[in-house]
N, C-alpha and C. Protein backbone atom coordinates (compact mmCIF):
# COMPACT_ATOMS: atom_id res chain seq x y z
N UNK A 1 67.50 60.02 -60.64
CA UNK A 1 67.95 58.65 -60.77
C UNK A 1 68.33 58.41 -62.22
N UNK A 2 69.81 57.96 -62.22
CA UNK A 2 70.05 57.85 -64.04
C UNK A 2 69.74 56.40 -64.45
N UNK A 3 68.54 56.03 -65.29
CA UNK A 3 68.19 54.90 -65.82
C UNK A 3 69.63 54.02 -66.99
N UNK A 4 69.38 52.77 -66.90
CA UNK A 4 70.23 52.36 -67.71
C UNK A 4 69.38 52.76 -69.61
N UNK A 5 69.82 52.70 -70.45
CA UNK A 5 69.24 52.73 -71.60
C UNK A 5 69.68 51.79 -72.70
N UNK A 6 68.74 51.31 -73.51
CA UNK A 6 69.02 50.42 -74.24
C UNK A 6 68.57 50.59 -76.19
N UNK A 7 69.57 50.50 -76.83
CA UNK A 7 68.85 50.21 -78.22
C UNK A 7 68.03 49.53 -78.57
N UNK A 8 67.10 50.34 -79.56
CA UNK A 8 66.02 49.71 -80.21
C UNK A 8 66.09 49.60 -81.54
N UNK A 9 65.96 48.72 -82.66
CA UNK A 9 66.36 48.55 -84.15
C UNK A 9 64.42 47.74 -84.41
N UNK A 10 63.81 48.67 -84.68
CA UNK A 10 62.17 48.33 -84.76
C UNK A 10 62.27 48.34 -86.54
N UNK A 11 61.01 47.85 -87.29
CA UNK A 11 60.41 48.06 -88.09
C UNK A 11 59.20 48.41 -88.11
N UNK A 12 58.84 49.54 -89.19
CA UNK A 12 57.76 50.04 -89.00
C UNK A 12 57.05 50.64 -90.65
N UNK A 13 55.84 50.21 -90.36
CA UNK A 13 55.18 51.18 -91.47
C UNK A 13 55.72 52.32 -92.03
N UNK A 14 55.83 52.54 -92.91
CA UNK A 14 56.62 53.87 -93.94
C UNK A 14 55.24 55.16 -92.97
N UNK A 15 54.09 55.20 -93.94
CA UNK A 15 53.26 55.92 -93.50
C UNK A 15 53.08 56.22 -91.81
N UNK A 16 53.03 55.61 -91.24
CA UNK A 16 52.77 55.27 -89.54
C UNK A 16 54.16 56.41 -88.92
N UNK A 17 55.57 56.00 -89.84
CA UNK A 17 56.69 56.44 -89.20
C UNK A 17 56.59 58.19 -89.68
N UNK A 18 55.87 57.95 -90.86
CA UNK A 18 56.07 59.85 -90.98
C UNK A 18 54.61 60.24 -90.59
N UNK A 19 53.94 59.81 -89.96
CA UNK A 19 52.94 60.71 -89.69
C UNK A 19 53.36 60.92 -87.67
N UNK A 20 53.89 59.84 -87.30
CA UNK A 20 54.84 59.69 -86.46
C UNK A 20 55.66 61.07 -86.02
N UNK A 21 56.74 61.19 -87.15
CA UNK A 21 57.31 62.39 -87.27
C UNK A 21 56.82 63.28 -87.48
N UNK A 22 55.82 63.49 -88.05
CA UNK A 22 54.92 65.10 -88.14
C UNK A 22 54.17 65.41 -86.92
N UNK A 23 53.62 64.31 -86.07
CA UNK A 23 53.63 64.47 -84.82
C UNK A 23 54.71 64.97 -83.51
N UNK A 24 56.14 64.58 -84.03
CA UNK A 24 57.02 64.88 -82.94
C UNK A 24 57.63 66.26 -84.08
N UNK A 25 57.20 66.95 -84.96
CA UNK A 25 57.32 68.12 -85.84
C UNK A 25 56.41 69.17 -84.96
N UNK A 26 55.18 68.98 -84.86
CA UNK A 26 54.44 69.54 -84.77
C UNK A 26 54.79 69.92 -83.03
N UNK A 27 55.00 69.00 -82.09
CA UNK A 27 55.10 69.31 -80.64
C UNK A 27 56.67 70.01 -80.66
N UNK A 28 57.40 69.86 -81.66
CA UNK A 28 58.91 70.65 -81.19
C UNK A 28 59.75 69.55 -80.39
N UNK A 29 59.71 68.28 -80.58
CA UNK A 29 59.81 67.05 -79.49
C UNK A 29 60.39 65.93 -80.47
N UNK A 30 61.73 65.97 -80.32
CA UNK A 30 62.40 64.86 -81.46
C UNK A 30 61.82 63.40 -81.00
N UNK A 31 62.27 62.39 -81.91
CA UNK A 31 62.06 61.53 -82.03
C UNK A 31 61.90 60.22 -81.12
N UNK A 32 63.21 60.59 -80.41
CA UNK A 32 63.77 59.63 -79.30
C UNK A 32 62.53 60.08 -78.03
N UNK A 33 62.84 61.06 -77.67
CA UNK A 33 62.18 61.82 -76.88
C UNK A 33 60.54 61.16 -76.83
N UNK A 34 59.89 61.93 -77.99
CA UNK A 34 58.11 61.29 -78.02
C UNK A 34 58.05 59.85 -78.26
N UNK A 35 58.98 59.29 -78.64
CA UNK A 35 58.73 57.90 -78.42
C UNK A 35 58.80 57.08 -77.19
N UNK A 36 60.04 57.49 -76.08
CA UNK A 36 59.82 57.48 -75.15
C UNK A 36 58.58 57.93 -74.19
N UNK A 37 58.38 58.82 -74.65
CA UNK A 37 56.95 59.45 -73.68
C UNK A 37 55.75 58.50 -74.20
N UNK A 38 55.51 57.87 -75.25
CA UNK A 38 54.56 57.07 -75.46
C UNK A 38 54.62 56.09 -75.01
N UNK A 39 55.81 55.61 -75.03
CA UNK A 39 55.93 54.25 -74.19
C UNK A 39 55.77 54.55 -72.61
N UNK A 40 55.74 55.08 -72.27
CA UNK A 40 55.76 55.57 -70.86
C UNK A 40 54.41 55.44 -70.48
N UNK A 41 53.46 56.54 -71.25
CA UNK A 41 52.25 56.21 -71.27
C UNK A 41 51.67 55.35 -72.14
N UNK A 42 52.20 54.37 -72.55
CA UNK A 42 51.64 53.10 -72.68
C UNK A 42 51.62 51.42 -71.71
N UNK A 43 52.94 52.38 -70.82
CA UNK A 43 53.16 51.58 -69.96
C UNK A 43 51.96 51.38 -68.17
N UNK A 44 52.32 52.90 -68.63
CA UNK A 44 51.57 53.90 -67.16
C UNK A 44 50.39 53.32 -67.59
N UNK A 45 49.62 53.25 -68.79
CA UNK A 45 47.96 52.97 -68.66
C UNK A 45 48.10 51.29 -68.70
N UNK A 46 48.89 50.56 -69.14
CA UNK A 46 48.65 49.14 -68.52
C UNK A 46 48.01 48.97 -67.24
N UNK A 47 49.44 49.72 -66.61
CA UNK A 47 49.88 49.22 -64.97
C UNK A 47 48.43 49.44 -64.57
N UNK A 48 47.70 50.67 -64.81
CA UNK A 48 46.73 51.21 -64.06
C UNK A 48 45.46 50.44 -64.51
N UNK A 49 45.39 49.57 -65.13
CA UNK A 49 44.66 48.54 -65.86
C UNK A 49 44.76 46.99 -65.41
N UNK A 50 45.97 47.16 -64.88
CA UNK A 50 46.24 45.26 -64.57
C UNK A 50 47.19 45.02 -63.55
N UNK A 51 47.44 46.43 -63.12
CA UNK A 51 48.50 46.46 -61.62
C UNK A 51 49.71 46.67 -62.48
N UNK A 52 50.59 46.92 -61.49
CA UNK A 52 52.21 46.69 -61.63
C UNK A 52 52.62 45.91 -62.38
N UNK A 53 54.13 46.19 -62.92
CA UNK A 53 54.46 45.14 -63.70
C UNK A 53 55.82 45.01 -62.77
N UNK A 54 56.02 43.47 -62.15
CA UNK A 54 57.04 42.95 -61.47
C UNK A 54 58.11 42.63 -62.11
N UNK A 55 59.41 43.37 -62.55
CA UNK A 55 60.71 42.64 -63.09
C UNK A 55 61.66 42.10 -62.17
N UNK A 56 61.88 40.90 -62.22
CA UNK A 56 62.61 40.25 -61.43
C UNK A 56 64.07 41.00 -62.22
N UNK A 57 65.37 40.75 -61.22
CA UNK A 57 66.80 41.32 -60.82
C UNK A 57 67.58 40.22 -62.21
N UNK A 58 66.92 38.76 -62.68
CA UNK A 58 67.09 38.29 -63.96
C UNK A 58 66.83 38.44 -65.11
N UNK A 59 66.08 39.58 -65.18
CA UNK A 59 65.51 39.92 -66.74
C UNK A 59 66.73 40.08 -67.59
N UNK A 60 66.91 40.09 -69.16
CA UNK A 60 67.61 39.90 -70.35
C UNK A 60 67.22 41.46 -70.72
């Protein structure tokens, strides 16, 4: 199934972002990539914490 995808323009801690990157250094796993997978499993351990998350067909 091909997901739609969207830009992200975040700010972030200097330190946080390169220890960040020495993390996606260390797995061989660019940037885009392990950040996605965190969010994924940050998402995945909500859901499994507070149920589903319902997006209505109007979301922005």
């Amino acid at each position: 199934m091909n997901r739609k995808t969207e830009q992200l323009t975040v700010n972030i801690d200097s330190e946080l972002l390169h220890k960040y990157k020495y993390i996606c250094r260390y797995f061989k796993i660019s940037l885009r990539e392990q950040l996605s997978f965190t969010l994924l499993k940050y998402v995945n351990s909500f859901e499994e914490i507070n149920g589903p998350i319902e997006l209505n067909e109007n979301r922005r």
